[in-house]
C-alpha atoms as a PDB file:
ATOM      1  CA  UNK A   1       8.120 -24.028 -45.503  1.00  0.00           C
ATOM      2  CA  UNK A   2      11.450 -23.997 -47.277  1.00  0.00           C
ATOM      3  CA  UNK A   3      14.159 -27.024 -47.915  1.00  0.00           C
ATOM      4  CA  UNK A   4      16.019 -25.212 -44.635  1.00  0.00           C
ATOM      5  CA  UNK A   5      13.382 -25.210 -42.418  1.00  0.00           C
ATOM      6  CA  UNK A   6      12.562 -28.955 -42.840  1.00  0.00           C
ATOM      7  CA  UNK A   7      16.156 -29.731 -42.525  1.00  0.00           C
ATOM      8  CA  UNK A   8      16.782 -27.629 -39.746  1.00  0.00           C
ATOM      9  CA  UNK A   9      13.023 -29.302 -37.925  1.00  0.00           C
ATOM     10  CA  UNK A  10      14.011 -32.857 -38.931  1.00  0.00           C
ATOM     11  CA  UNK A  11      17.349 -32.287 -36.861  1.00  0.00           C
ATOM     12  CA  UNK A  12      15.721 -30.928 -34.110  1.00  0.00           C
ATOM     13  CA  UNK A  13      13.358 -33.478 -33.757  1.00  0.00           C
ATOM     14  CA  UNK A  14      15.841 -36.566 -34.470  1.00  0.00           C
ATOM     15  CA  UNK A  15      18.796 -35.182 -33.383  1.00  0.00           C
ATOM     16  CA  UNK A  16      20.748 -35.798 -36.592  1.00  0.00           C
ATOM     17  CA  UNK A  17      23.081 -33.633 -37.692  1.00  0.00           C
ATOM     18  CA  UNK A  18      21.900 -31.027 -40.125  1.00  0.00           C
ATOM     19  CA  UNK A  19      24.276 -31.922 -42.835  1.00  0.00           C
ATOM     20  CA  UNK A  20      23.144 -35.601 -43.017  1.00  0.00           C
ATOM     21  CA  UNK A  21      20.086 -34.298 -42.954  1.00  0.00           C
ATOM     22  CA  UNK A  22      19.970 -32.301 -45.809  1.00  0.00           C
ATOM     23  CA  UNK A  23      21.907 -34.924 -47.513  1.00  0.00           C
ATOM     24  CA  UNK A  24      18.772 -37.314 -47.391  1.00  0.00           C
ATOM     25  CA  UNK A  25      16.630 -34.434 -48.241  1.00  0.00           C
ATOM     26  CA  UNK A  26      18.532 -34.467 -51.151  1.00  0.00           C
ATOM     27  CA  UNK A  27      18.717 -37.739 -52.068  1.00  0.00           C
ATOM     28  CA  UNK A  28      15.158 -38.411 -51.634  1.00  0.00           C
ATOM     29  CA  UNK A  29      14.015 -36.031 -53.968  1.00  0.00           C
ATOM     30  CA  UNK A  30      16.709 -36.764 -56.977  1.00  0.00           C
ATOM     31  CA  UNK A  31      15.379 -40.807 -56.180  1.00  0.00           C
ATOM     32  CA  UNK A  32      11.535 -39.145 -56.804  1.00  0.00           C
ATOM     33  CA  UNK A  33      12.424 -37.017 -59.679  1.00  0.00           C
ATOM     34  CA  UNK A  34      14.478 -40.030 -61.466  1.00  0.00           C
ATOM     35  CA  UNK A  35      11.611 -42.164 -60.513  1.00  0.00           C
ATOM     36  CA  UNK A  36       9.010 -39.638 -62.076  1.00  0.00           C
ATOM     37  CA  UNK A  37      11.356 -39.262 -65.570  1.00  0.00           C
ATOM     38  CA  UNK A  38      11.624 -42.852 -65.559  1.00  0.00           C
ATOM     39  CA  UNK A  39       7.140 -43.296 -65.725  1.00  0.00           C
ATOM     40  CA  UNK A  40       7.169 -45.225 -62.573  1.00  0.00           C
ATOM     41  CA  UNK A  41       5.022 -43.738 -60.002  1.00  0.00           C
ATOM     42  CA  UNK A  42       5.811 -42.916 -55.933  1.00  0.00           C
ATOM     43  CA  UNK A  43       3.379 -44.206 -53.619  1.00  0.00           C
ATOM     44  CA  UNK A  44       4.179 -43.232 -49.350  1.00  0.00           C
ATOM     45  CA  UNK A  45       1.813 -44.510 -47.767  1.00  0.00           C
ATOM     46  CA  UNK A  46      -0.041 -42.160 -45.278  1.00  0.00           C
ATOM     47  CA  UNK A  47       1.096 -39.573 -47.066  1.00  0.00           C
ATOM     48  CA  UNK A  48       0.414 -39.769 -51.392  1.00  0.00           C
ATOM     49  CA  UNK A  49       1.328 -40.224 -54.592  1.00  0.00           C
ATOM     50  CA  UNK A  50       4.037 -38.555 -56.844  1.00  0.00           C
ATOM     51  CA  UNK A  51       2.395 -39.241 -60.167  1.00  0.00           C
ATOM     52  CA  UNK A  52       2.722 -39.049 -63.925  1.00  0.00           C
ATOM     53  CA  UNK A  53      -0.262 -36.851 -65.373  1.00  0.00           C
ATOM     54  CA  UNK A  54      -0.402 -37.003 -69.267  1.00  0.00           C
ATOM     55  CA  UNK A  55      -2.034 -34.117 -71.238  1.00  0.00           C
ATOM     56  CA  UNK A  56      -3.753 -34.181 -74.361  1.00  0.00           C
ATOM     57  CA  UNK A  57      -3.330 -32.305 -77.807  1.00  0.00           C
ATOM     58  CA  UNK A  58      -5.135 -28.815 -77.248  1.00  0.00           C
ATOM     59  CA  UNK A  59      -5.699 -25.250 -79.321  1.00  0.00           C
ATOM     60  CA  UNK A  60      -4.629 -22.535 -77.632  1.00  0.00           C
ATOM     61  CA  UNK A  61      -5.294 -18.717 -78.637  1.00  0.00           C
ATOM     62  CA  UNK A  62      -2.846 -16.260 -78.599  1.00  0.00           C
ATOM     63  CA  UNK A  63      -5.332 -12.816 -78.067  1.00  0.00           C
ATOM     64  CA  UNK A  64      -2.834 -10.235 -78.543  1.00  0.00           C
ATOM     65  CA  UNK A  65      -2.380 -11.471 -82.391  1.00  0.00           C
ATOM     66  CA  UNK A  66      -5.158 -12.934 -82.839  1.00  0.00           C
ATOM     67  CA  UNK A  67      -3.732 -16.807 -83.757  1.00  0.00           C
ATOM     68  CA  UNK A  68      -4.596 -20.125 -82.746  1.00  0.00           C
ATOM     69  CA  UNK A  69      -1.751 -22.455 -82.303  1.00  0.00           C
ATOM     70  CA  UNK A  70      -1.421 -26.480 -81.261  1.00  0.00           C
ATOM     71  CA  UNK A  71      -0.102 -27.178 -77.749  1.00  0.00           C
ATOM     72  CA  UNK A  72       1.237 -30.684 -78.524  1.00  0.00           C
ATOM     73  CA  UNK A  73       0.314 -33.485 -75.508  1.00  0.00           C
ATOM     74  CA  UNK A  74       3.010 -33.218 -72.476  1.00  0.00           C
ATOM     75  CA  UNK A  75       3.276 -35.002 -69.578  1.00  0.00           C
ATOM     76  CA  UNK A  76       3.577 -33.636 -66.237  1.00  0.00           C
ATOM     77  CA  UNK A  77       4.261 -34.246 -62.526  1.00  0.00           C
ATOM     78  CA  UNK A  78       1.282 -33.954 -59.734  1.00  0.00           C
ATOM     79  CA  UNK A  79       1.296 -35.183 -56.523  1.00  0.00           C
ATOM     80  CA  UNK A  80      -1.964 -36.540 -55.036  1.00  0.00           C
ATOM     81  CA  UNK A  81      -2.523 -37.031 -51.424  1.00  0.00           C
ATOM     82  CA  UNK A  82      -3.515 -40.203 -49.462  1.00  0.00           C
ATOM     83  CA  UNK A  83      -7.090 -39.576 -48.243  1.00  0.00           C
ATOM     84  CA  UNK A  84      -6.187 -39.480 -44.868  1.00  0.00           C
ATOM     85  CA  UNK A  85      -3.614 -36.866 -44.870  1.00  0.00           C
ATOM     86  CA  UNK A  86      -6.121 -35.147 -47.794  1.00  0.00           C
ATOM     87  CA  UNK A  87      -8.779 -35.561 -44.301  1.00  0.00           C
ATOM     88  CA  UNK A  88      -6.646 -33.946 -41.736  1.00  0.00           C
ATOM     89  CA  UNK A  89      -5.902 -30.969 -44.212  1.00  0.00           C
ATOM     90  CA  UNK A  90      -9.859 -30.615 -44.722  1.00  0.00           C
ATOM     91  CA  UNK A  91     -10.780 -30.863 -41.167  1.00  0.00           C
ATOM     92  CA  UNK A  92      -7.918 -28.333 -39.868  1.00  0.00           C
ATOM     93  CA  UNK A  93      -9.429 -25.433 -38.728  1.00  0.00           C
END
């Protein structure tokens, strides 16, 4: 499912307009992502986590050339879901 076709289901099924839709849409995710660059987590309830994962110092091999080089420790976004939701996924047949 695309940005569009949550807008466009989210004003169907509120009756918002599809512009002031979007624009929360929008919003939402720049207040996650600032939230996320920031180190603070997002917890919705019900639904999961928008969390920081942190990645450790690792060789990698490059098997064309034959070289080993250092991938230096990043951090990265991951979302985990609430067990519930994780549930209804599982059980959905």
């Amino acid at each position: 499912m695309t940005k569009a076709e949550i807008v466009n289901e989210v004003a169907k099924s509120t009756g918002i307009e599809k512009v002031q839709v979007q624009s929360v849409i929008e919003e939402f995710t720049k207040v996650v992502k600032d939230s996320l660059i920031a180190g603070n987590p997002v917890y919705l309830r019900g639904f999961g986590s928008f969390i920081i994962k942190h990645r450790a110092q690792k060789a990698a091999r490059n098997i064309t050339k034959q070289t080993t080089m250092t991938i230096p420790a990043h951090n990265i976004p991951a979302f985990k879901p609430a067990k519930v939701f994780l549930n209804a996924v599982k059980d959905k047949k």
